[in-house]
C-alpha atoms as a PDB file:
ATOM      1  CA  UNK A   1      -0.362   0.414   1.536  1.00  0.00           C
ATOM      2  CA  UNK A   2       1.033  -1.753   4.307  1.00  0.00           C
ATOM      3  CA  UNK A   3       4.151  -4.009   4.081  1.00  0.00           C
ATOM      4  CA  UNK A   4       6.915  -6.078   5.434  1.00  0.00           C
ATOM      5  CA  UNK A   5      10.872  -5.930   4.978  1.00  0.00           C
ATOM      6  CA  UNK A   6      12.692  -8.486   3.959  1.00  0.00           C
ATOM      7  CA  UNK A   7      16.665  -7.925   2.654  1.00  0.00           C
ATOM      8  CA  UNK A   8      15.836  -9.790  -0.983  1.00  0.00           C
ATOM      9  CA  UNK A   9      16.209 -12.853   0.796  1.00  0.00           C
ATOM     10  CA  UNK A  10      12.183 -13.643   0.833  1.00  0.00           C
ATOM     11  CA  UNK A  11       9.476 -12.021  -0.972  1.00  0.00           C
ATOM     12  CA  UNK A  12       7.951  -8.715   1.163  1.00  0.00           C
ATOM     13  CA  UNK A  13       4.189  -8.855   2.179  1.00  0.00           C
ATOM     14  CA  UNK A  14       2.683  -6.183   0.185  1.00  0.00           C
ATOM     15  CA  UNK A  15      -0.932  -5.368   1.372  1.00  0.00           C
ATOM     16  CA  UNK A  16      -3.575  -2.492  -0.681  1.00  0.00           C
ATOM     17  CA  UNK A  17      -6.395  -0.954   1.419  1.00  0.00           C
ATOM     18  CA  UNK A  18      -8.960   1.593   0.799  1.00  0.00           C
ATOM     19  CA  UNK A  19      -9.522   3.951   3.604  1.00  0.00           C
ATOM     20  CA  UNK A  20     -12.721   5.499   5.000  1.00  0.00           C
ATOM     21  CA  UNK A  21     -12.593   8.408   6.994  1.00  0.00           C
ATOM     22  CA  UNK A  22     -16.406   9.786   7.319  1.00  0.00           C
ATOM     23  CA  UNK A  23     -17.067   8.039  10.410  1.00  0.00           C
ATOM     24  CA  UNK A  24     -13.729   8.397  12.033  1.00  0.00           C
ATOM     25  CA  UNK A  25     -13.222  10.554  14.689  1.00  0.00           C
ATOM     26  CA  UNK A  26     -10.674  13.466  13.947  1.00  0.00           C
ATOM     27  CA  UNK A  27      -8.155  12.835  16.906  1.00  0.00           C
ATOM     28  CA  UNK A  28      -6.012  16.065  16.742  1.00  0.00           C
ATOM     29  CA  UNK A  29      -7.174  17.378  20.145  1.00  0.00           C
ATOM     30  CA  UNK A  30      -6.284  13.965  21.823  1.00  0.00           C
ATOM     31  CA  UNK A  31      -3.419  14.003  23.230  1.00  0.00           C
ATOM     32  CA  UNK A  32      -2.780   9.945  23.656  1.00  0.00           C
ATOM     33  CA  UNK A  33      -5.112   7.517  22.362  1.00  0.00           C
ATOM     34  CA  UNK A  34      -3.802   5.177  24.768  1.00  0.00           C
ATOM     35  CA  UNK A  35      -5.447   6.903  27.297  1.00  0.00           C
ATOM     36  CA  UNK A  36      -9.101   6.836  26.035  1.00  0.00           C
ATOM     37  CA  UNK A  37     -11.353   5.102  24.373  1.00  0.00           C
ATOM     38  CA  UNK A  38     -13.812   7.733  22.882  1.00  0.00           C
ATOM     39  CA  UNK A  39     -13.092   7.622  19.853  1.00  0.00           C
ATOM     40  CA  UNK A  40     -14.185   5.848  16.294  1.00  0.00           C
ATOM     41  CA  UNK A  41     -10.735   4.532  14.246  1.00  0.00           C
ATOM     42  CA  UNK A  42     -11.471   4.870  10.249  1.00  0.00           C
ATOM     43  CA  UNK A  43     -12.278   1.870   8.617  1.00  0.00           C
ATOM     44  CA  UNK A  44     -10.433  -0.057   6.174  1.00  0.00           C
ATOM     45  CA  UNK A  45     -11.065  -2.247   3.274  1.00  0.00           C
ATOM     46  CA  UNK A  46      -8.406  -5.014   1.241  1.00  0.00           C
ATOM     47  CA  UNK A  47      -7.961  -4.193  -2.439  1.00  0.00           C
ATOM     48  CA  UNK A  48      -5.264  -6.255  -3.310  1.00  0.00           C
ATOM     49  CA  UNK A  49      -2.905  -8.629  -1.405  1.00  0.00           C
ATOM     50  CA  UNK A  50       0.333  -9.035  -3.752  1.00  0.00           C
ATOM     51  CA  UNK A  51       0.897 -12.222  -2.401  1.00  0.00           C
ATOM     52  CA  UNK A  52      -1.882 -13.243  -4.634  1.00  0.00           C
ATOM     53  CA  UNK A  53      -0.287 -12.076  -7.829  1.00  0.00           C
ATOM     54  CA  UNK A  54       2.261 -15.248  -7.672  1.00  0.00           C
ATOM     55  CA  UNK A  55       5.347 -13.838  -8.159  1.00  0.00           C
ATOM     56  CA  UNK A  56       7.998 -11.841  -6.087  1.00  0.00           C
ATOM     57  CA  UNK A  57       7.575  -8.771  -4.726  1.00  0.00           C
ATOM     58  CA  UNK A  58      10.447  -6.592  -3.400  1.00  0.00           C
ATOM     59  CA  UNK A  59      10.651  -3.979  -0.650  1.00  0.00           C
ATOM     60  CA  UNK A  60       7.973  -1.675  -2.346  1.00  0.00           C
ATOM     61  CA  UNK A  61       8.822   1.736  -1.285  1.00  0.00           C
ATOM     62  CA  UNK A  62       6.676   3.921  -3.739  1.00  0.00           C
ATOM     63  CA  UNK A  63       2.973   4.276  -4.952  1.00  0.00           C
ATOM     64  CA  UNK A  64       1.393   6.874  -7.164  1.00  0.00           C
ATOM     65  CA  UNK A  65      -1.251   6.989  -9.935  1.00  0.00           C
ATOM     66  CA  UNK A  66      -0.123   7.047 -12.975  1.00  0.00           C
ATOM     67  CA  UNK A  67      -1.805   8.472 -16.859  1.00  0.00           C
ATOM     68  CA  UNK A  68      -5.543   7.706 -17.432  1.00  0.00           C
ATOM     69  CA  UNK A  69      -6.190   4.688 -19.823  1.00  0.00           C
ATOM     70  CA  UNK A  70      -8.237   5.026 -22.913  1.00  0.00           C
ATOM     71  CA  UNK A  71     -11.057   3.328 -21.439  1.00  0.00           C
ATOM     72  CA  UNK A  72     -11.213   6.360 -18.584  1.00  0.00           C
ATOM     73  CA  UNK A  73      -9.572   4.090 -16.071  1.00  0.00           C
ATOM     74  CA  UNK A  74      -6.639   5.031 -13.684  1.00  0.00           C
ATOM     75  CA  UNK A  75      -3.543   3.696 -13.343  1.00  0.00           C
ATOM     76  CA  UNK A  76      -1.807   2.869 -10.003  1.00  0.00           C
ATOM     77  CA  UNK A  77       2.044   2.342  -9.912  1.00  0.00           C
ATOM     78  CA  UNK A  78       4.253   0.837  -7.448  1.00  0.00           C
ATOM     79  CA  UNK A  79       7.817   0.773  -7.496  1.00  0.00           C
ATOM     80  CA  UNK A  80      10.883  -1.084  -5.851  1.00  0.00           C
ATOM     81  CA  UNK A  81      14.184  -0.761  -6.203  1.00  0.00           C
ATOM     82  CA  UNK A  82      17.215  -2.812  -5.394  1.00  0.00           C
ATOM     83  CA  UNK A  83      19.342  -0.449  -3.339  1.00  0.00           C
ATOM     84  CA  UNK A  84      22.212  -1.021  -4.998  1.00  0.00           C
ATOM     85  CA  UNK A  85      22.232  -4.907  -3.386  1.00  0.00           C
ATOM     86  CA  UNK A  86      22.353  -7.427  -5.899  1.00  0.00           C
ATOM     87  CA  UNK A  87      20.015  -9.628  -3.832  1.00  0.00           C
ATOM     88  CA  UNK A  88      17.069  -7.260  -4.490  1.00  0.00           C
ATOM     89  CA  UNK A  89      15.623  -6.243  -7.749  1.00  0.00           C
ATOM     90  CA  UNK A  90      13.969  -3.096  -8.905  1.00  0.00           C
ATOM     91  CA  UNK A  91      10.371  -3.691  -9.943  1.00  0.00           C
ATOM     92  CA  UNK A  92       7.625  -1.202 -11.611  1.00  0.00           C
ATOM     93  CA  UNK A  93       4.440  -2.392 -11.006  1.00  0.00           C
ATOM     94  CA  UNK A  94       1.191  -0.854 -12.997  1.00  0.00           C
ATOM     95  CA  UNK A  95      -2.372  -1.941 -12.103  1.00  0.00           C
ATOM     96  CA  UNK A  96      -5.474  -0.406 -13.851  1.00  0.00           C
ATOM     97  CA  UNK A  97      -7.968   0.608 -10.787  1.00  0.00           C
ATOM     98  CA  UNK A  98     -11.705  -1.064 -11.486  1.00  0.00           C
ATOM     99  CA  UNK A  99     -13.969   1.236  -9.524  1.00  0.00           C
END
């Protein structure tokens, strides 16, 4: 998950990407990556951009899966909540995941 801040005063951008690691190269012996250029970043692929969705999103600050439907398929949760601030909202977000 990437995203933005905003302080409830304009919707957050809330991005969903699957990440692929087989081709990446495991980095823990180099000590800066700013310093070379050998090496293969994993890849990444756009499941779901919330801005698409329509509606607002707050500062989401959580993501898990959640129970199994009946039809075998996952759940995925996100969650928001309003700090206390009544310009933000709390928000609980459940997607079923279509692999």
């Amino acid at each position: 998950m990437e995203r933005s801040f905003s302080a409830g005063v304009a919707a957050c951008a809330i991005k969903v990407f699957i990440a692929d690691l087989n081709n990446a190269t495991y980095i823990k012996s180099i000590p800066s990556l700013l310093q070379t250029h050998a090496f293969k970043p994993a890849s990444k692929k756009l499941l779901l951009n919330m801005d698409s969705l329509g509606i607002y999103i707050d500062n989401i600050e959580g993501v898990t899966f959640g129970p199994t439907l009946p039809n075998g398929h996952r759940t995925l949760i996100f969650i928001a909540d309003n700090n206390f601030d009544k310009s933000e909202i709390t928000q609980l977000l459940l997607f079923e995941v279509m692999e």
